[in-house]
Protein backbone atom coordinates (compact mmCIF):
# COMPACT_ATOMS: atom_id res chain seq x y z
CA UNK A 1 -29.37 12.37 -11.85
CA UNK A 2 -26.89 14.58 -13.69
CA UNK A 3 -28.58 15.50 -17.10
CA UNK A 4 -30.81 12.35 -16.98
CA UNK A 5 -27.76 10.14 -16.84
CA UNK A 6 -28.90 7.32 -14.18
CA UNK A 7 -25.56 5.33 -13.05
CA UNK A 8 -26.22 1.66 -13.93
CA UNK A 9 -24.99 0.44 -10.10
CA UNK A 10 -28.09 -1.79 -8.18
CA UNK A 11 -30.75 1.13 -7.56
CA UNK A 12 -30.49 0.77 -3.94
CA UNK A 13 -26.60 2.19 -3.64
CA UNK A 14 -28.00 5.31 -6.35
CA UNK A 15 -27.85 7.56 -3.23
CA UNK A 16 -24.50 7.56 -3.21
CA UNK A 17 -24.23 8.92 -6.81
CA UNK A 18 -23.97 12.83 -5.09
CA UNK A 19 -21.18 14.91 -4.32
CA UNK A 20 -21.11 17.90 -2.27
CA UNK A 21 -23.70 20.13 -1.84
CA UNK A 22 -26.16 17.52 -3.21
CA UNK A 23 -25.05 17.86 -6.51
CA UNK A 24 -25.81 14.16 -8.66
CA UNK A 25 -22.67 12.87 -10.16
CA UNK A 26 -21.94 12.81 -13.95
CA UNK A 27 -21.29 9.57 -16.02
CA UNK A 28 -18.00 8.67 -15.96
CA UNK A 29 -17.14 5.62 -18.03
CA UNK A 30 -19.56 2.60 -19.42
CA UNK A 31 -22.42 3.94 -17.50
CA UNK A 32 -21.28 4.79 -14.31
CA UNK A 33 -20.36 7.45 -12.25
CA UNK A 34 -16.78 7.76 -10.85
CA UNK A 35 -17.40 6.22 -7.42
CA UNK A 36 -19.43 2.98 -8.44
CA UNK A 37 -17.24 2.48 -11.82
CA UNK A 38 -15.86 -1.66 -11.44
CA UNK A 39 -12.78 -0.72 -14.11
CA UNK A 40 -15.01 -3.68 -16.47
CA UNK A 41 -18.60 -4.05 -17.21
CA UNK A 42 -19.90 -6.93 -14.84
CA UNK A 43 -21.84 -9.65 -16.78
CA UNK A 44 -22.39 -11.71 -13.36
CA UNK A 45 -21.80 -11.61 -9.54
CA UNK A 46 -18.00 -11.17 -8.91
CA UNK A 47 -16.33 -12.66 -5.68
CA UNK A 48 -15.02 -10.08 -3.30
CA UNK A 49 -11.58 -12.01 -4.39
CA UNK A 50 -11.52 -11.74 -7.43
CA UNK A 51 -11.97 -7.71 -7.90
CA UNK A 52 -7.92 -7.68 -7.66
CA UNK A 53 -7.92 -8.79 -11.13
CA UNK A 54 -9.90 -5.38 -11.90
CA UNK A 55 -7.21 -3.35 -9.62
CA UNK A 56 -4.74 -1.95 -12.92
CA UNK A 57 -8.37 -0.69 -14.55
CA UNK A 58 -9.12 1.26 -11.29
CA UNK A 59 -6.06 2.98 -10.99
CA UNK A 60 -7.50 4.64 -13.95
CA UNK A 61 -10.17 6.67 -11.92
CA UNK A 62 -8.28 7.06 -8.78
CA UNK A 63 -7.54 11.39 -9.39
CA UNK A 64 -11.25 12.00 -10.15
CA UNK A 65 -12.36 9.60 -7.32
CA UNK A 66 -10.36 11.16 -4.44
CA UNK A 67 -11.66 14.42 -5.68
CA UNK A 68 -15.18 13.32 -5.03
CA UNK A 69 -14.40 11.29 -1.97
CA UNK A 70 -12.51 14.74 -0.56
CA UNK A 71 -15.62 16.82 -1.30
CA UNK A 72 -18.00 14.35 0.10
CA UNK A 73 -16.35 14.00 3.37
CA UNK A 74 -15.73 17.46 3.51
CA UNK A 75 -19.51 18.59 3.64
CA UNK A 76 -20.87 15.06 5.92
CA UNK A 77 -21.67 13.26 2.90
CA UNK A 78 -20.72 9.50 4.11
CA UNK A 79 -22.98 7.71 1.80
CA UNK A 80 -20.55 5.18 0.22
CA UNK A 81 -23.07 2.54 -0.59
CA UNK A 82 -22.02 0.07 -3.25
CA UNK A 83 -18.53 2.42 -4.06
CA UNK A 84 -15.49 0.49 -5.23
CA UNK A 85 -12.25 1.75 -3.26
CA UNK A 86 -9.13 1.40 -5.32
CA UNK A 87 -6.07 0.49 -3.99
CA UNK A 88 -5.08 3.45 -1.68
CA UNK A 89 -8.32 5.43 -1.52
CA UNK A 90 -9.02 3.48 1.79
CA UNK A 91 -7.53 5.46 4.05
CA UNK A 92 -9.63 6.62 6.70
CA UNK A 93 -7.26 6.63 10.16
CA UNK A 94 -9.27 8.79 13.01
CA UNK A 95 -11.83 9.73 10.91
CA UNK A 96 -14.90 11.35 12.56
CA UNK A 97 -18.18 9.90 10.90
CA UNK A 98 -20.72 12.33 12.88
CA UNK A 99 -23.26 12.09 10.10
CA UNK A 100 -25.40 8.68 8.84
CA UNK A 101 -22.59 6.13 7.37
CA UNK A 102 -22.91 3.74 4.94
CA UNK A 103 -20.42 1.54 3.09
CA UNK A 104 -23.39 -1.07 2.34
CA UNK A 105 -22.35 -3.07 -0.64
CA UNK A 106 -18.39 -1.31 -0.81
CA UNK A 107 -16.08 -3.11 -2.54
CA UNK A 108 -12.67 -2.65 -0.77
CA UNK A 109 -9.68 -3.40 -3.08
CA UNK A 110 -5.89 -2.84 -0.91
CA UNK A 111 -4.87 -1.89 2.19
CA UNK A 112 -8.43 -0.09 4.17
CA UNK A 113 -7.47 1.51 7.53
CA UNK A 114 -10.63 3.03 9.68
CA UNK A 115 -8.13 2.48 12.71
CA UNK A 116 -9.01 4.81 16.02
CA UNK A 117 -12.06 6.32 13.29
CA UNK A 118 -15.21 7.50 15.05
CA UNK A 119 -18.79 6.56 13.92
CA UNK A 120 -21.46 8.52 16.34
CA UNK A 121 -24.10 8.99 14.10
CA UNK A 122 -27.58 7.27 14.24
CA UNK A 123 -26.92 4.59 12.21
CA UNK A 124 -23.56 3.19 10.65
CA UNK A 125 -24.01 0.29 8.03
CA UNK A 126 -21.03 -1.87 6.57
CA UNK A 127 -23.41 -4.50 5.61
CA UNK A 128 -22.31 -6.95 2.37
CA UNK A 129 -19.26 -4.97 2.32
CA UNK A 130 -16.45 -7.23 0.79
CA UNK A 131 -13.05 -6.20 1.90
CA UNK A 132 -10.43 -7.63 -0.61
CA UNK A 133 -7.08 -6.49 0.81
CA UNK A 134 -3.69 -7.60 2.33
CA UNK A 135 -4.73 -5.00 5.56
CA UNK A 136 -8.03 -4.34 6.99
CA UNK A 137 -7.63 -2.26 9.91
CA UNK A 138 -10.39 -0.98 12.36
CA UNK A 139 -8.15 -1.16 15.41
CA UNK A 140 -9.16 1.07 18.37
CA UNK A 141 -12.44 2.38 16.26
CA UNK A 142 -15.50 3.75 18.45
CA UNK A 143 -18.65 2.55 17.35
CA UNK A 144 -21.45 4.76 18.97
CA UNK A 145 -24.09 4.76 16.63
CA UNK A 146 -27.29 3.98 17.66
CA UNK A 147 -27.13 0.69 15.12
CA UNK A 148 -24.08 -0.62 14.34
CA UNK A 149 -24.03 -3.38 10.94
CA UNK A 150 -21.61 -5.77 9.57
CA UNK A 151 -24.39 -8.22 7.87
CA UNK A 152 -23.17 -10.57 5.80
CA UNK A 153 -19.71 -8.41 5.43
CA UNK A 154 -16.79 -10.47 3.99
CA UNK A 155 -13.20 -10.02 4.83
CA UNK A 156 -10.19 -11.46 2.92
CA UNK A 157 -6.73 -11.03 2.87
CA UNK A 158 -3.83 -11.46 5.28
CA UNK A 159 -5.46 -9.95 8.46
CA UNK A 160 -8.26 -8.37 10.39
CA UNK A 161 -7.72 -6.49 13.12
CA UNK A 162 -10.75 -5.20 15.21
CA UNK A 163 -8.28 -5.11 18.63
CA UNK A 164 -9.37 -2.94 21.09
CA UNK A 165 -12.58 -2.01 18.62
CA UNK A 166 -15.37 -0.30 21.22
CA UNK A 167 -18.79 -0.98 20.26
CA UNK A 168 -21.71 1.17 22.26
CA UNK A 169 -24.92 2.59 20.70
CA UNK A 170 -27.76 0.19 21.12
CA UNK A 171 -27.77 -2.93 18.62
CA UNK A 172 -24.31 -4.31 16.62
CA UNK A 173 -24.90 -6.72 14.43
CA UNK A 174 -22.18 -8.89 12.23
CA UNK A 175 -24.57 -11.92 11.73
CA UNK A 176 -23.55 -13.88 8.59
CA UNK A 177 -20.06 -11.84 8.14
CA UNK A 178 -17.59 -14.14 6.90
CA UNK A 179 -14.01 -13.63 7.83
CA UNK A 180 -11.61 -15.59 4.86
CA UNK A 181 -8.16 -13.55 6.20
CA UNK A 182 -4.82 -15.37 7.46
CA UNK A 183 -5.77 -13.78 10.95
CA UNK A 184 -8.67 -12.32 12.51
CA UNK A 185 -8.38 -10.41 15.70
CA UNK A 186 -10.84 -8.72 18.05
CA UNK A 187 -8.59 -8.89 20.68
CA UNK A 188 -9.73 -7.02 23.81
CA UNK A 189 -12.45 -5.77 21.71
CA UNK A 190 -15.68 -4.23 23.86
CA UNK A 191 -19.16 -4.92 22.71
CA UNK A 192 -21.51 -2.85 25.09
CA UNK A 193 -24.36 -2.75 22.82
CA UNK A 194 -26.90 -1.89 25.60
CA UNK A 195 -29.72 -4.23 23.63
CA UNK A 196 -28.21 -6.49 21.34
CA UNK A 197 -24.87 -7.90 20.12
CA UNK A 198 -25.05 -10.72 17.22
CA UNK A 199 -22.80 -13.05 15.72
CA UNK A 200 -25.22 -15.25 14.32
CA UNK A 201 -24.13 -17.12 11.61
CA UNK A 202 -20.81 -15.78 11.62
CA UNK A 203 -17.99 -18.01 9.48
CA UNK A 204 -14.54 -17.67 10.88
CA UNK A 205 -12.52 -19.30 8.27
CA UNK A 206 -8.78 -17.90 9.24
CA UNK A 207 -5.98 -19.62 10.16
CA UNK A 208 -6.53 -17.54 13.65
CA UNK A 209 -9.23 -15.99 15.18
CA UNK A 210 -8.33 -14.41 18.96
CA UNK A 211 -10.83 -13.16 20.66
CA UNK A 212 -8.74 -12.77 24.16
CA UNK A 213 -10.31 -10.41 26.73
CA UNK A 214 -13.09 -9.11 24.43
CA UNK A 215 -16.51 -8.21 26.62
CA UNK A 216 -19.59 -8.72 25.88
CA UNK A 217 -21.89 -6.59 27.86
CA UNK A 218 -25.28 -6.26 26.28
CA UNK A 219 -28.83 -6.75 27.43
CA UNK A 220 -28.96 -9.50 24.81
CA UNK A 221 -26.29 -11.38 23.05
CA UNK A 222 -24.94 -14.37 20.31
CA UNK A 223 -21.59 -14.65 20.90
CA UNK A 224 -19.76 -16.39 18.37
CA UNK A 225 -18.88 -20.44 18.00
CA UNK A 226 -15.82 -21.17 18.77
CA UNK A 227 -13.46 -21.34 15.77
CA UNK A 228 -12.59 -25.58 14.54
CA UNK A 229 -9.36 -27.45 15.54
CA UNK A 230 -7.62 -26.14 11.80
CA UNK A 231 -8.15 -22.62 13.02
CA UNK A 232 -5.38 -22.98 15.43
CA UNK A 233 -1.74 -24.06 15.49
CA UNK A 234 -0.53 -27.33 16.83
CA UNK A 235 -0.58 -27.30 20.78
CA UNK A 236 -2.38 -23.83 21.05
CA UNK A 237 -5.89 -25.01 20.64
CA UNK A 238 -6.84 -25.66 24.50
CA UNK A 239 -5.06 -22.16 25.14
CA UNK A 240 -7.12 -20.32 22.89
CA UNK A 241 -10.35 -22.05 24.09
CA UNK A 242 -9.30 -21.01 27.99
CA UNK A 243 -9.32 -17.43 26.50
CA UNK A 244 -11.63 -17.19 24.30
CA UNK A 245 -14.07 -18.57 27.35
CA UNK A 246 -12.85 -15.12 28.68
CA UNK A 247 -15.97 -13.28 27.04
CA UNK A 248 -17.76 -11.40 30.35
CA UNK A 249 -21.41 -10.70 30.85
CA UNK A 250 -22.72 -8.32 34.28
């Protein structure tokens, strides 16, 4: 690292402590560098709710972090493992991600918008990603990478929209994701994973969850359960269940 300074975030996001050309990232406050600085010094495991309280203390590094974000994504750099997004530097609309992705372990605090974004390398890895925000839009995103993972993500907030989402490439996986916003919708989502497509696990705790005209069309599937009774308004239930039941298989 930068002259021997070692940022103090869990040793398996460290890769993303580079900017472009390689280059390791200085220290930038309390022992970490820009993009995995929490705006406090963590003394225990912090719900993906709670980071809002940290949001003022962010703002603080948002100049120096979209500098470093820019130059990152400018060279194919899209190692983001274990970074903390401030409000507003989670804007990622059409995006091209033709290079290895990772947001492992992100911390998403406001609005995050990967809507009609393109992810084509070999792998692309959102797993324990905690998405904190009023927004969280991947609407009309193209998943081609070979793997696609959402393990154990977590998603709070007002809404999630994965409508129209396209996922190809050969394995997507969102076992164990829990979804906490007012509405979650994969609406005519496609999941042609050729070998496997997962929900294993999967907690859908929103007030809605639509999954109307979504396809699943892999080799091998777990599709998820169908959300409980309080996930749906009064008299809407046994319309939702006709089409949910909509999921196709060739």
């Amino acid at each position: 690292m930068a002259d021997g300074f070692t940022c103090k975030v869990d040793g398996q996001y460290l890769s993303a402590c580079k900017v472009s050309r390689g280059e390791d990232l200085p220290e930038y406050k309390d022992g970490y560098c820009v993009l995995h600085y929490p705006g406090y010094v963590p003394t225990q495991d912090v719900e993906a709710h709670e980071f809002a309280k940290f949001e003022k203390t962010l703002e603080e590094k948002r100049e120096e972090f979209e500098k470093v974000r820019a130059s990152k994504l400018d060279c194919g750099d899209y190692d983001f493992s274990g970074t903390i997004f401030a409000e507003g530097t989670s804007a990622f609309k059409d995006f091209e991600f033709d290079a290895q992705t990772n947001f492992a372990g992100a911390k998403f605090i406001g609005d995050v918008n990967f809507s009609g974004a393109k992810f084509s390398a070999e792998d692309t890895n959102f797993s324990a990603a905690q998405f904190s925000s009023e927004w969280i839009y991947f609407e009309e995103a193209q998943f081609s990478s070979k793997q696609t993972y959402f393990l154990g993500a977590q998603f709070y907030g007002k809404q999630t929209r994965f409508w129209r989402a396209q996922f190809a490439g050969f394995v997507t996986h969102f076992s164990t994701a829990q979804f906490h916003s007012k509405l979650t919708n994969f609406a005519h989502a496609q999941f042609h994973s050729s070998s496997t497509t997962a929900f294993t696990g999967v907690e859908f705790r929103s007030e809605e969850t639509f999954f109307m005209e979504a396809t699943f069309l892999a080799g091998w599937w777990t599709l998820p359960e169908l959300p409980s009774r309080r996930e749906f308004p009064s008299g809407e239930r046994k319309q939702r269940r006709e089409e949910l039941s909509g999921w196709e298989r060739d």
